[in-house]
Protein backbone atom coordinates (compact mmCIF):
# COMPACT_ATOMS: atom_id res chain seq x y z
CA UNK A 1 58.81 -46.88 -34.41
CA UNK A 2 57.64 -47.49 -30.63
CA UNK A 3 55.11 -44.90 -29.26
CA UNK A 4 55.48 -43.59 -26.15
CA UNK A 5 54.88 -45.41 -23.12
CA UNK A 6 51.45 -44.27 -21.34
CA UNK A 7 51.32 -42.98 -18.40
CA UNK A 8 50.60 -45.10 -15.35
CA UNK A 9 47.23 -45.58 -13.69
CA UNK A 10 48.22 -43.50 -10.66
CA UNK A 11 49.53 -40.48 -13.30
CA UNK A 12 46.03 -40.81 -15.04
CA UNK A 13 44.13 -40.21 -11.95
CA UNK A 14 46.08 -37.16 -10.70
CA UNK A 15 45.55 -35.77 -13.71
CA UNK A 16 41.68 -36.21 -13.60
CA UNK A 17 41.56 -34.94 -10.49
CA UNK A 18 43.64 -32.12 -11.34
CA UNK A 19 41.48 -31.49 -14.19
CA UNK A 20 38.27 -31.66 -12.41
CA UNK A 21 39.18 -29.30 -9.40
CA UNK A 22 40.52 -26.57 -12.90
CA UNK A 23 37.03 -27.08 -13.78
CA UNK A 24 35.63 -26.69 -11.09
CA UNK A 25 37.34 -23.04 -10.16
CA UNK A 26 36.20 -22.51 -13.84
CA UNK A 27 32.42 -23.06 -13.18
CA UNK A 28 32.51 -21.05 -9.57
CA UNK A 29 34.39 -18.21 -11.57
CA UNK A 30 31.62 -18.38 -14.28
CA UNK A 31 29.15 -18.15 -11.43
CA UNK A 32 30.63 -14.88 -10.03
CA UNK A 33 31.05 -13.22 -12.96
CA UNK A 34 27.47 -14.10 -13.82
CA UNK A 35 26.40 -12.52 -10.86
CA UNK A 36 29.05 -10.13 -10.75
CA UNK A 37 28.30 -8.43 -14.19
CA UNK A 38 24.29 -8.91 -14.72
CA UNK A 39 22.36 -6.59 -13.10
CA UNK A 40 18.57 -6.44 -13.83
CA UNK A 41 16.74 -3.37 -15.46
CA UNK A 42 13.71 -3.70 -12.52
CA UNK A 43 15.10 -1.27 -9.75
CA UNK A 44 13.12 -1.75 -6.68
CA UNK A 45 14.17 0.03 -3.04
CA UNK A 46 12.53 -1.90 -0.22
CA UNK A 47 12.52 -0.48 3.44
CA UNK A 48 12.41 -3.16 6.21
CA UNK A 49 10.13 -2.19 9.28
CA UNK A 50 9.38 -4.59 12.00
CA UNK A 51 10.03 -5.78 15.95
CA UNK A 52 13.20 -6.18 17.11
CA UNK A 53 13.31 -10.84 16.49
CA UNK A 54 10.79 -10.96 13.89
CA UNK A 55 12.82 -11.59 11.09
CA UNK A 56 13.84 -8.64 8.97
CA UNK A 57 17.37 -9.41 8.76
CA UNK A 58 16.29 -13.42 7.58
CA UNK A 59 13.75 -11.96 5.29
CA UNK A 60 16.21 -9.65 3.88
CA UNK A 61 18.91 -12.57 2.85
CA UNK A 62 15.85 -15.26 2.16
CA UNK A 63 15.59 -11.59 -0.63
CA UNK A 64 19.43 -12.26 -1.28
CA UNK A 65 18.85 -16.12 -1.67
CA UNK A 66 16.43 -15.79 -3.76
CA UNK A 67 18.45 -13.51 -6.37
CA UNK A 68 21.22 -15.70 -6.49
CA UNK A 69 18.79 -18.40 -6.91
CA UNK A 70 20.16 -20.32 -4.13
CA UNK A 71 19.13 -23.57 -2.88
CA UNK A 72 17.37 -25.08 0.27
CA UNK A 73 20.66 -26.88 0.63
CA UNK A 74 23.20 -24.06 0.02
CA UNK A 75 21.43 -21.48 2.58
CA UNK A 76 23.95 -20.06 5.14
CA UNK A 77 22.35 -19.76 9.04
CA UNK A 78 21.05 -15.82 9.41
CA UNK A 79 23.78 -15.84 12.23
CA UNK A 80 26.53 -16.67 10.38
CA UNK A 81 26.32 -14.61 7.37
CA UNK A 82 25.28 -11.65 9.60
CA UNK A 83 28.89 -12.17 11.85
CA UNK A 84 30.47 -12.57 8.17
CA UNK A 85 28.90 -9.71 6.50
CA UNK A 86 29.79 -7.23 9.60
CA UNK A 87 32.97 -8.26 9.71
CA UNK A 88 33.70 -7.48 5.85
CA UNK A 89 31.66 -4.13 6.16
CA UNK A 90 33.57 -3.33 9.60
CA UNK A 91 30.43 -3.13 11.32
CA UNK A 92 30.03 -3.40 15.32
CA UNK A 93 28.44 -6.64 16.03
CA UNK A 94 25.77 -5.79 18.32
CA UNK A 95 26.04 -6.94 22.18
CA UNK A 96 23.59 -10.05 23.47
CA UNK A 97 21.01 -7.28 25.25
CA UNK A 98 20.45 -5.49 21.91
CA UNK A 99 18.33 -6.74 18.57
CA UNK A 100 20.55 -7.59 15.53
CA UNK A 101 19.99 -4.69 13.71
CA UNK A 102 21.27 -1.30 15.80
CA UNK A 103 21.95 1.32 12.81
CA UNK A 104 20.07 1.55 9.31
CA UNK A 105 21.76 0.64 6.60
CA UNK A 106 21.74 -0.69 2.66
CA UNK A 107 22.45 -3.39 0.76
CA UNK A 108 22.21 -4.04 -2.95
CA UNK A 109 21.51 -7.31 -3.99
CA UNK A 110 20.51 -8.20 -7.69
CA UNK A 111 19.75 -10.73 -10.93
CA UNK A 112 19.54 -10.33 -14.03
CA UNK A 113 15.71 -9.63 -13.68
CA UNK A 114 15.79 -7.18 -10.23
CA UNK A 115 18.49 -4.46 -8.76
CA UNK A 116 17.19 -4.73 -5.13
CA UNK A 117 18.39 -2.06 -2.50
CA UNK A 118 16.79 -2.97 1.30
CA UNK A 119 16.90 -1.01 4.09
CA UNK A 120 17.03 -2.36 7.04
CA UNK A 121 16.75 -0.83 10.08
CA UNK A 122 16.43 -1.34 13.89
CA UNK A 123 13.80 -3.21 15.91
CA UNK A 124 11.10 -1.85 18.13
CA UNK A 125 10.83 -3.58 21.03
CA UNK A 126 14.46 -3.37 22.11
CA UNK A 127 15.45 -5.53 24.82
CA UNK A 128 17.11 -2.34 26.50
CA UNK A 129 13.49 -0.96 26.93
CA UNK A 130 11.23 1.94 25.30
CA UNK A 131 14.16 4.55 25.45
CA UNK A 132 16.23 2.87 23.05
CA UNK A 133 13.02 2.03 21.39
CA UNK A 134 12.42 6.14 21.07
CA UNK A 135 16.19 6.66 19.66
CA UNK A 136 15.68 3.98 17.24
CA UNK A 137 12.48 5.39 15.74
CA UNK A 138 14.47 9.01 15.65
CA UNK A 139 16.96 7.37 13.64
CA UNK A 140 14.60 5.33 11.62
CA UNK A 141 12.28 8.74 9.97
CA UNK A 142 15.75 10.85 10.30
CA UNK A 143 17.74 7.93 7.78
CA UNK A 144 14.02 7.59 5.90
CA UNK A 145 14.49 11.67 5.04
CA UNK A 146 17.36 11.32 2.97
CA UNK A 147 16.50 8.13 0.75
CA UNK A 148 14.36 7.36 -1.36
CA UNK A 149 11.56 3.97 -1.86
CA UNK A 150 8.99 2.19 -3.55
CA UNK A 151 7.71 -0.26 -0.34
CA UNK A 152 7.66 -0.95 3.33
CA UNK A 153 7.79 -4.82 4.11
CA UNK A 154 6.75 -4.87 7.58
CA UNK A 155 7.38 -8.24 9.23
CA UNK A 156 5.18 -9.22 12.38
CA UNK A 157 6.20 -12.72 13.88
CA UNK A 158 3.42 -15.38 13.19
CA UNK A 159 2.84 -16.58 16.27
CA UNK A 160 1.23 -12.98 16.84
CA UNK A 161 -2.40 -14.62 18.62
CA UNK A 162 -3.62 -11.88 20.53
CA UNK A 163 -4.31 -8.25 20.43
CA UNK A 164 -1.16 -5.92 21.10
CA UNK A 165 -2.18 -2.26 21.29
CA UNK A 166 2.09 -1.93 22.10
CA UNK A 167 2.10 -3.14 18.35
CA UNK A 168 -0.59 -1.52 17.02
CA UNK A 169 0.83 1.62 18.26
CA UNK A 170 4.06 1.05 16.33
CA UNK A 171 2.06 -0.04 13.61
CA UNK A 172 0.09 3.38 13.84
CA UNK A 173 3.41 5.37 14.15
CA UNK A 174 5.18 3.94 10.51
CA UNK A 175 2.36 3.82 8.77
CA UNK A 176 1.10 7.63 9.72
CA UNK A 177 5.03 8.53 8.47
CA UNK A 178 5.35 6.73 5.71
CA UNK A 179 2.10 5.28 4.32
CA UNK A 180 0.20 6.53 1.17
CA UNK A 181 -3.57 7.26 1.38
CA UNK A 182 -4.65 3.39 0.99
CA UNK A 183 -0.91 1.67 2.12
CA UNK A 184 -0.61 0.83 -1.21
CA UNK A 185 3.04 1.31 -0.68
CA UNK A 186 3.31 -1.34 2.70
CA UNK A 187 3.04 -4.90 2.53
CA UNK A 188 3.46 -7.43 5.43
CA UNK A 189 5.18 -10.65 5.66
CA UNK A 190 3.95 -12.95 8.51
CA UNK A 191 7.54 -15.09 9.76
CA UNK A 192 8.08 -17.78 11.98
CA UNK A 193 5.55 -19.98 10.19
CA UNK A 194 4.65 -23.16 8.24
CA UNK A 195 1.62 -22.09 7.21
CA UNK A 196 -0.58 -19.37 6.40
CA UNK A 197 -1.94 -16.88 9.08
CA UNK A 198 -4.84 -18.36 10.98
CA UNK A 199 -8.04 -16.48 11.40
CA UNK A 200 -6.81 -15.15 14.78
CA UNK A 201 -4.01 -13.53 13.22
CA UNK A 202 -5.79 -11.61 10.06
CA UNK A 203 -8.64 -10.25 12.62
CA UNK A 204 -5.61 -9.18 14.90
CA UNK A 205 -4.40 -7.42 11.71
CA UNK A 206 -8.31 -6.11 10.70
CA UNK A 207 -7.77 -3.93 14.06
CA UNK A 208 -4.43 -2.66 12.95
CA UNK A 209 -3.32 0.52 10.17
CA UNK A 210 -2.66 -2.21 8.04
CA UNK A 211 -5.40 -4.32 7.56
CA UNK A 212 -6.22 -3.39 3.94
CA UNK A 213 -2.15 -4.20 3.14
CA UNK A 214 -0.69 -7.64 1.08
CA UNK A 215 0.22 -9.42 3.31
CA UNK A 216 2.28 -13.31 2.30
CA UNK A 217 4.09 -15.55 5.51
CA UNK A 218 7.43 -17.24 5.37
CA UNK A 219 8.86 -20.20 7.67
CA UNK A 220 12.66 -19.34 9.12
CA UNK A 221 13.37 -22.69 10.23
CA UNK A 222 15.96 -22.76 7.37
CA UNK A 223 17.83 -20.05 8.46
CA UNK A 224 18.74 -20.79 12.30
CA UNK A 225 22.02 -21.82 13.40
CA UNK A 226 20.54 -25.49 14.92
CA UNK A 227 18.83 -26.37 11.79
CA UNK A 228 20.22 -29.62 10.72
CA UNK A 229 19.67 -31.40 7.23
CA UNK A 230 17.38 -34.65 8.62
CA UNK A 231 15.16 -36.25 6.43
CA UNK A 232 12.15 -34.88 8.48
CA UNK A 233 13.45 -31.20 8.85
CA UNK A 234 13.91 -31.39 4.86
CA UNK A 235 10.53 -32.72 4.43
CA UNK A 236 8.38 -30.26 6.64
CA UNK A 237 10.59 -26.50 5.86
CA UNK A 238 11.26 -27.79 1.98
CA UNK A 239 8.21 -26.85 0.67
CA UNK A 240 7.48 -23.60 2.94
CA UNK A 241 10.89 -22.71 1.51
CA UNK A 242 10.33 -23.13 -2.05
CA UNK A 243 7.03 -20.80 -1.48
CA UNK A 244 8.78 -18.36 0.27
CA UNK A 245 10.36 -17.83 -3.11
CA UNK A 246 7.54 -17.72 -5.12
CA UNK A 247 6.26 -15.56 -2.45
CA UNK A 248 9.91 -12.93 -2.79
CA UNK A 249 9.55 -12.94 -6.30
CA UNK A 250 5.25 -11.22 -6.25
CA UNK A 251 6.35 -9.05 -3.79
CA UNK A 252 9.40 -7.80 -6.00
CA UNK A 253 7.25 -7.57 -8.98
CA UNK A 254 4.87 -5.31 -7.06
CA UNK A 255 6.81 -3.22 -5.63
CA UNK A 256 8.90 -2.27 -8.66
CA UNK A 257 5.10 -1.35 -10.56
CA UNK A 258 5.13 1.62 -7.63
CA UNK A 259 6.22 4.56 -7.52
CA UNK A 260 9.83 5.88 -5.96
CA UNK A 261 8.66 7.90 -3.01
CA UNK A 262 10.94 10.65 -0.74
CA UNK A 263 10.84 9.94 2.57
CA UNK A 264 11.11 13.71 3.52
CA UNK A 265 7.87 13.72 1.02
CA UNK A 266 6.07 11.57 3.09
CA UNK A 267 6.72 12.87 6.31
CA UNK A 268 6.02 16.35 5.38
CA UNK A 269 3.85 18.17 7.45
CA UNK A 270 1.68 19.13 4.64
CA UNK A 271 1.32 16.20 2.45
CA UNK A 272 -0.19 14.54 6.05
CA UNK A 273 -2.47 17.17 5.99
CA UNK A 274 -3.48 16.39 2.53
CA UNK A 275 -3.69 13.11 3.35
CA UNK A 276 -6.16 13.12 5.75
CA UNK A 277 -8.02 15.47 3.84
CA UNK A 278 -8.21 13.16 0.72
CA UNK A 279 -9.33 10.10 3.51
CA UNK A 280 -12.23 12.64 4.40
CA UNK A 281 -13.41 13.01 0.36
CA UNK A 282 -12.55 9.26 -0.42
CA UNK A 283 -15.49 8.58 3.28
CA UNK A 284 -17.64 11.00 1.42
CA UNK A 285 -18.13 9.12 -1.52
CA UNK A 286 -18.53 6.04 -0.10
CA UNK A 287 -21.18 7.73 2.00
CA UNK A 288 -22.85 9.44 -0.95
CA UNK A 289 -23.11 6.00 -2.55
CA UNK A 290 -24.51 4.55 0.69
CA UNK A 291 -27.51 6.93 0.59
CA UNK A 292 -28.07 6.48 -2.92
CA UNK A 293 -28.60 2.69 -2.34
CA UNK A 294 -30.91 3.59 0.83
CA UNK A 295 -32.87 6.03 -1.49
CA UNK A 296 -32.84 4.00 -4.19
CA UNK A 297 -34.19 0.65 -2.04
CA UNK A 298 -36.69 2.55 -0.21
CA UNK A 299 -38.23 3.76 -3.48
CA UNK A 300 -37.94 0.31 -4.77
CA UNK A 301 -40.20 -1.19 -1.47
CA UNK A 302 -42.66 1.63 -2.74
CA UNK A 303 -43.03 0.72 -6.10
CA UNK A 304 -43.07 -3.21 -5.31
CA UNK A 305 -46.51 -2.16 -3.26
CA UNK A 306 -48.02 0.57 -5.66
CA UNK A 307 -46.86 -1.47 -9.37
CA UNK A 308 -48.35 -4.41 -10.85
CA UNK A 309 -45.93 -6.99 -11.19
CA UNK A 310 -46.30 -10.72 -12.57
CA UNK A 311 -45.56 -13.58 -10.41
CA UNK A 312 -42.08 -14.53 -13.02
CA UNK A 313 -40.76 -10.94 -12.61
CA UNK A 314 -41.14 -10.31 -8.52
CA UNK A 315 -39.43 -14.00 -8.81
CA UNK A 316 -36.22 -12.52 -10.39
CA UNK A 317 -36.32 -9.40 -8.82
CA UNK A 318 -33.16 -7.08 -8.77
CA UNK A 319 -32.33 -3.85 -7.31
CA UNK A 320 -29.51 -1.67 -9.69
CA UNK A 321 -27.75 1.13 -9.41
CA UNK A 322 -24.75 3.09 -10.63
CA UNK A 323 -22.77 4.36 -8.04
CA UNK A 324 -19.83 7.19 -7.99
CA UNK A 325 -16.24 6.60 -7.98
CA UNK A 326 -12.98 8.15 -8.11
CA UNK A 327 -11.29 8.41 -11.56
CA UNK A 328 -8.11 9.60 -11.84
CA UNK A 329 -7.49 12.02 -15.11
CA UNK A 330 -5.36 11.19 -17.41
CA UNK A 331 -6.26 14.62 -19.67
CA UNK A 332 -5.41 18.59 -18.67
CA UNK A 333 -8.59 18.09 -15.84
CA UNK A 334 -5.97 19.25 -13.07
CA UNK A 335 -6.98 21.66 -10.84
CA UNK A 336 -3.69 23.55 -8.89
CA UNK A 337 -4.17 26.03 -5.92
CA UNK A 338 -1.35 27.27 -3.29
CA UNK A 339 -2.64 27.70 0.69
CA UNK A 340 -0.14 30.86 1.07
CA UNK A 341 -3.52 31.98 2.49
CA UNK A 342 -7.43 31.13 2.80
CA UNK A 343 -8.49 32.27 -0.15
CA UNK A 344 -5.51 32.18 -2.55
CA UNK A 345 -5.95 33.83 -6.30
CA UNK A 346 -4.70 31.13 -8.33
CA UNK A 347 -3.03 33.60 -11.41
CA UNK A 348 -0.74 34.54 -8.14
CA UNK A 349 0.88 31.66 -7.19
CA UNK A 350 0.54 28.84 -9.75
CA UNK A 351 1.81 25.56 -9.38
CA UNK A 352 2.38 24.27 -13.07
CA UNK A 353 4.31 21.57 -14.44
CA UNK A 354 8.17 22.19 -16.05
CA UNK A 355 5.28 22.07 -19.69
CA UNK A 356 3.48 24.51 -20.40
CA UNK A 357 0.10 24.78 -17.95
CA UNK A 358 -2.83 23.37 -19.45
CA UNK A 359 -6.01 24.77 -20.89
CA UNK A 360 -7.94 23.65 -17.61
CA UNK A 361 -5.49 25.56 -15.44
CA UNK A 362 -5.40 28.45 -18.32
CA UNK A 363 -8.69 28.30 -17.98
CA UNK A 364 -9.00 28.08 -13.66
CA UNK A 365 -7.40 30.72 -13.43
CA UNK A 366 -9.08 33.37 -15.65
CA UNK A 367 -12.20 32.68 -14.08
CA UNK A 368 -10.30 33.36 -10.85
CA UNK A 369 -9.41 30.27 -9.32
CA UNK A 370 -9.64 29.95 -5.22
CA UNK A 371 -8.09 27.81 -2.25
CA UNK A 372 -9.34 25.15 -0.82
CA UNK A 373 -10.41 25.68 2.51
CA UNK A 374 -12.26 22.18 4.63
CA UNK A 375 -14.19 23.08 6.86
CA UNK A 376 -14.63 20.79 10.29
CA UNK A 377 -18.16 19.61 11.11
CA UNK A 378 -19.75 21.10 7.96
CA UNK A 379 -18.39 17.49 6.46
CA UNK A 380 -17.53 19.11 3.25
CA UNK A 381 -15.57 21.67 1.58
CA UNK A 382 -15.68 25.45 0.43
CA UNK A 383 -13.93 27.35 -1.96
CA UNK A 384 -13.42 30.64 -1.93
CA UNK A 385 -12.88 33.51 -5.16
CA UNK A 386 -14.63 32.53 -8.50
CA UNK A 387 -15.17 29.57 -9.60
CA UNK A 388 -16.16 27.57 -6.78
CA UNK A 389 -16.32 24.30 -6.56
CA UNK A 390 -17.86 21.65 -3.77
CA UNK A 391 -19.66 22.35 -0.52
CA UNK A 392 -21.02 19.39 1.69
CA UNK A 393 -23.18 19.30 4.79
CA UNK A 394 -23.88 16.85 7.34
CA UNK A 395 -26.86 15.36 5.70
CA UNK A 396 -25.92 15.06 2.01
CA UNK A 397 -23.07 16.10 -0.34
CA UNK A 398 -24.03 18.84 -2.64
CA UNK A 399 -20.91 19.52 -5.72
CA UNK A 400 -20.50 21.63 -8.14
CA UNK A 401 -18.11 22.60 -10.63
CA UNK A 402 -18.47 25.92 -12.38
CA UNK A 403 -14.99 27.51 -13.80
CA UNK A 404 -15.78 29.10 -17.07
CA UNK A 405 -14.40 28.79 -20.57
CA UNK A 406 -13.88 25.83 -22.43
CA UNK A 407 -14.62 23.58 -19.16
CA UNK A 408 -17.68 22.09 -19.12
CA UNK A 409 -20.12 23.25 -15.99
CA UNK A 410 -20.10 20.23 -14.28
CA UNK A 411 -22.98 20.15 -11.51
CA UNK A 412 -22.98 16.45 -8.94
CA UNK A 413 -25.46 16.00 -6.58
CA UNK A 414 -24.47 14.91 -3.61
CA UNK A 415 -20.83 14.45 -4.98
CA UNK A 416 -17.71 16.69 -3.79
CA UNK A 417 -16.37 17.44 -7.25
CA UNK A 418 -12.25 18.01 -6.93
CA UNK A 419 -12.28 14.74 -4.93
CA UNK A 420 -8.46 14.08 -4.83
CA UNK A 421 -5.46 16.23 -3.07
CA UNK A 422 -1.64 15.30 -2.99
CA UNK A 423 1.65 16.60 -4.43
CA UNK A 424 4.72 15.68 -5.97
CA UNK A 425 8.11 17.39 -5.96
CA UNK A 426 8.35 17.52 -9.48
CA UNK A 427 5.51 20.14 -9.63
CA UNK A 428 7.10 24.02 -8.96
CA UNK A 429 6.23 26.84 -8.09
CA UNK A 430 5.86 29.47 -11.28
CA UNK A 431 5.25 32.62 -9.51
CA UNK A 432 8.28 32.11 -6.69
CA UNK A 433 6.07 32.51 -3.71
CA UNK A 434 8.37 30.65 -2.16
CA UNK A 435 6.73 27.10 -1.32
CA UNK A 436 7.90 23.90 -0.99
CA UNK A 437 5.67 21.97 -3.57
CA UNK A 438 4.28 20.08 -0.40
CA UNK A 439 2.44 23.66 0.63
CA UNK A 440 0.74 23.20 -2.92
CA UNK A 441 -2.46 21.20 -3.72
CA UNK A 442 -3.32 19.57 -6.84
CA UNK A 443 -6.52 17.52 -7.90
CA UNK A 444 -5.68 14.84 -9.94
CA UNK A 445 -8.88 12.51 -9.51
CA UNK A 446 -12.29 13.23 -9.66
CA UNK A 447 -16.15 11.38 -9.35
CA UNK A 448 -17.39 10.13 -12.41
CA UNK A 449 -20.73 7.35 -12.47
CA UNK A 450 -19.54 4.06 -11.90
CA UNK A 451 -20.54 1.12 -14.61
CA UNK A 452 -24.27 -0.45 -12.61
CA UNK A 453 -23.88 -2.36 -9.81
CA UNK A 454 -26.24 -4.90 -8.21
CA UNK A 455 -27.39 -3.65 -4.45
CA UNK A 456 -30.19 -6.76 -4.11
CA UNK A 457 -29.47 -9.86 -6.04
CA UNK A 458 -32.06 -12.07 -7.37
CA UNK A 459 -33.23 -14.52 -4.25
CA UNK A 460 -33.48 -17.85 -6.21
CA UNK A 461 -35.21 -19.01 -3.24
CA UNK A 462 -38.58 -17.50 -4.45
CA UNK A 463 -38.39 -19.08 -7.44
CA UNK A 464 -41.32 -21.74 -5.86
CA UNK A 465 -43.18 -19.21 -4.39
CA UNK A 466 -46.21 -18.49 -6.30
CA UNK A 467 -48.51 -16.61 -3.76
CA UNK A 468 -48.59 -12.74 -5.47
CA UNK A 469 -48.77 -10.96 -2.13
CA UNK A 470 -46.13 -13.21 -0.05
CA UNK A 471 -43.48 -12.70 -2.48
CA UNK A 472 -44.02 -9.21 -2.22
CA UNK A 473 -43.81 -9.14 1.57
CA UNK A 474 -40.69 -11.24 1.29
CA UNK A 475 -39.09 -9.07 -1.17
CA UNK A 476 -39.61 -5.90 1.20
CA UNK A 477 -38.18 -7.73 4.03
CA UNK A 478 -35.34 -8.57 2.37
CA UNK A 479 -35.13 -4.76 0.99
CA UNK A 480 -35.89 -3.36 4.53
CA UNK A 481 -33.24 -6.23 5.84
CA UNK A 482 -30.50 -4.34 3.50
CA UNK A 483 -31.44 -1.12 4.26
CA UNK A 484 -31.28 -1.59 8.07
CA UNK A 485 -27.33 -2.79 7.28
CA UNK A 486 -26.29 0.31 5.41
CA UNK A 487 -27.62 2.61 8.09
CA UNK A 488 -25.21 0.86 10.54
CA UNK A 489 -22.62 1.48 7.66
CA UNK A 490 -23.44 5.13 7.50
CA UNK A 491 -23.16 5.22 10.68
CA UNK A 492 -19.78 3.36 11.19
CA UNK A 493 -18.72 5.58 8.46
CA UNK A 494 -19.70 9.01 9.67
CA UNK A 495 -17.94 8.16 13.15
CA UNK A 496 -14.66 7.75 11.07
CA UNK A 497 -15.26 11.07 8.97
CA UNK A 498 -15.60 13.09 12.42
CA UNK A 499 -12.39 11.44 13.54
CA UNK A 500 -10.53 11.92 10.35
CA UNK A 501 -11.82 15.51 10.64
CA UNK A 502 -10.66 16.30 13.82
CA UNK A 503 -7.21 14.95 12.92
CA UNK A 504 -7.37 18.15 10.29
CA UNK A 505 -7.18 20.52 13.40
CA UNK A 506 -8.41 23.21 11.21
């Protein structure tokens, strides 16, 4: 019996063509559902600040590309996808005199590792001028009151090589709205560049609100519509491209290890208040621990004179000490007062957690509690009604803690003792005075001794001098020499106290 005749070569080869474009629609619709139906546990909410060019919008699908783990090859022009995307959102598509972005708005993008919402918002720096500019920032803290985030990624071009006090205003303005005492929460992404920020750059930054911020660059070469695919164009944006990744992916990780924060939260009125407050207490104890290391060197030049020491131990000579820090509590050591008024009786309006209130606060409040009251120019702080607790003058920091009970009497001196002041909206009000939570203050850190840190290190450059009184001269120069630079701290210092002060308008 004869088989059946096979099919001719040009049959065979539309049918493996046929079958390679099925499997191809089979791979892409893999690929979408992937995407489609994995979305990652890590929720992170990122709000987008920067000038009107400096590339949020790039930065925000370089975020996208990144997710969908696309390639250096696949990536869409920033102008393209952003016509595409506004026309499938039925967004306006902003005119030639305005930036790209003219409204806030959100978009979800996501992995299996990260659920990303950005929002991004308008530029500063409008081309139609500082009204629009005014109107935009309106919108901006108005939108930021009803959401909710862990970061600001504010982008500042790269080619940024001289002083801007335009910018460092706008700087100033975000970051007094919706920073956190140290802008943990507000990280900066230099664009427009190849490489790394210069030293021009970072010291243009040192003078800015966020010169203790991350900060990571990213080139945008990739991204423009006249980009084309050369051998040399791969060669020099490959590589900044690939690190731009790595560089999405830290910043992703670290925000999602903060906190959500309520942008009505931090523009409250109060919680500013408290904020500058807790700068004040944070300057004091850096202050504190300045004088300690003048009193403790100065002592230290005495003793080199009046004490007998061999030629081996002036030779590695060290000066020690163990300076204060803030710890935050992780016990009942919470300490919760309202400022209805000055002087406040804690047992009549106590802010307690949804649990039961502590022992401390149990405690606080039977030996009568107080309000918090700073004081300007006195440089510390007073409270009022029983158990008081810090007081500070000009000169030196005297604390003490003295609430009765089961609370230890806790005496510092020279050390504010309820250093820390914030809120959170999950905190209410038990007695109904009333309050938002943000009128409320709560202590949740306070000084403890720090583990021994070295102020002088041992000069190995003695080690071949062996004249007894020379190496004691040099080692008192070099103490007086260390000395003379932590006055100029304390002074730098003190001048940023009085301003933080004044910002207190008490």
């Amino acid at each position: 019996m004869e088989g059946r005749p096979s099919p001719s070569l040009k049959i065979q080869k539309e049918w493996k063509n046929e079958l390679k474009g099925i499997l191809r629609i089979n791979i892409n619709l893999k690929k979408i559902r992937d995407v489609m139906s994995i979305k990652g546990n890590t929720k992170v909410k990122l709000l987008l600040i920067g000038q009107s060019g400096s590339g949020k919008t790039t930065l925000r699908f370089a975020i996208q590309d990144y997710l969908e783990d696309k390639s250096f090859e696949e990536v869409m022009s920033t102008s393209d996808r952003e016509t595409q995307e506004r026309k499938n959102r039925n967004k306006i598509i902003p005119e030639l005199t305005e930036g790209q972005s003219i409204e806030c708005d959100i978009f979800n993008y996501y992995n299996e590792d990260f659920d990303v919402d950005i929002i991004d918002t308008p530029g500063f720096f409008d081309p139609k001028g500082k009204e629009q500019d005014n109107q935009y920032r309106k919108q901006i803290l108005d939108f930021v009151e009803r959401i909710e985030f862990n970061a600001v990624i504010f982008t500042i071009p790269g080619t940024w090589n001289r002083e801007s006090k335009p910018l460092q205003d706008q700087i100033k303005h975000y970051t007094d709205n919706l920073s956190l005492d140290s802008k943990t929460n507000f990280f900066v992404v230099f664009t427009h560049t190849l490489i790394e920020p210069g030293k021009e750059i970072l010291k243009n930054l040192e003078k800015t609100e966020l010169h203790s911020c991350d900060h990571v660059f990213m080139d945008n070469s990739r991204y423009t519509s006249n980009f084309t695919m050369t051998p040399d164009n791969v060669n020099l944006c490959k590589t900044p491209f690939d690190k731009a990744k790595q560089q999405i992916h830290e910043i992703l990780t670290k925000c999602s290890k903060l906190p959500l924060y309520q942008g009505k939260m931090l523009k409250d009125e109060r919680f500013q208040y408290n904020k500058r407050k807790l700068e004040c207490l944070q300057f004091q104890i850096i202050g504190e621990n300045i004088k300690l290391m003048i009193r403790k060197l100065e002592s230290t030049s005495d003793s080199i004179v009046k004490e007998n020491r061999t030629i081996e131990e002036l030779q590695t000579f060290q000066v020690v000490f163990k300076p204060w820090k803030l710890k935050r509590t992780d016990n009942d050591e919470v300490n919760l007062n309202c400022n209805k008024r000055d002087t406040d009786d804690i047992r009549e309006c106590a802010v307690f957690n949804k649990l039961a209130a502590s022992a401390f606060l149990r405690t606080a409040a039977a030996a009568g509690g107080g309000a918090i009251a700073a004081k300007a120019g006195a440089f510390g702080l007073i409270v009022a009604k029983g158990g008081g607790v810090a007081m500070a003058a000009k000169g030196a920091l005297v604390g003490a803690i003295a609430w009765a009970g089961a609370v230890p009497t806790l005496a510092v001196g020279g050390v504010a003792s309820i250093i820390c002041f914030s809120y959170v909206e999950k905190y209410v009000c038990n007695k109904s005075c009333e309050h938002w939570p943000s009128e409320h203050v709560f202590s949740k850190q306070i000084p403890t001794p720090g583990l021994e840190t070295t102020i002088l290190p041992v000069d190995h450059s003695l080690g071949t001098e062996t004249d007894h009184e020379v190496l004691k001269q040099k080692l008192r120069d070099s103490i007086n020499k260390e000395i003379t630079k932590l006055k100029d701290q304390e002074e730098e210092l003190d001048k940023k106290l009085k301003k933080t002060y004044s910002q207190l308008q008490l």
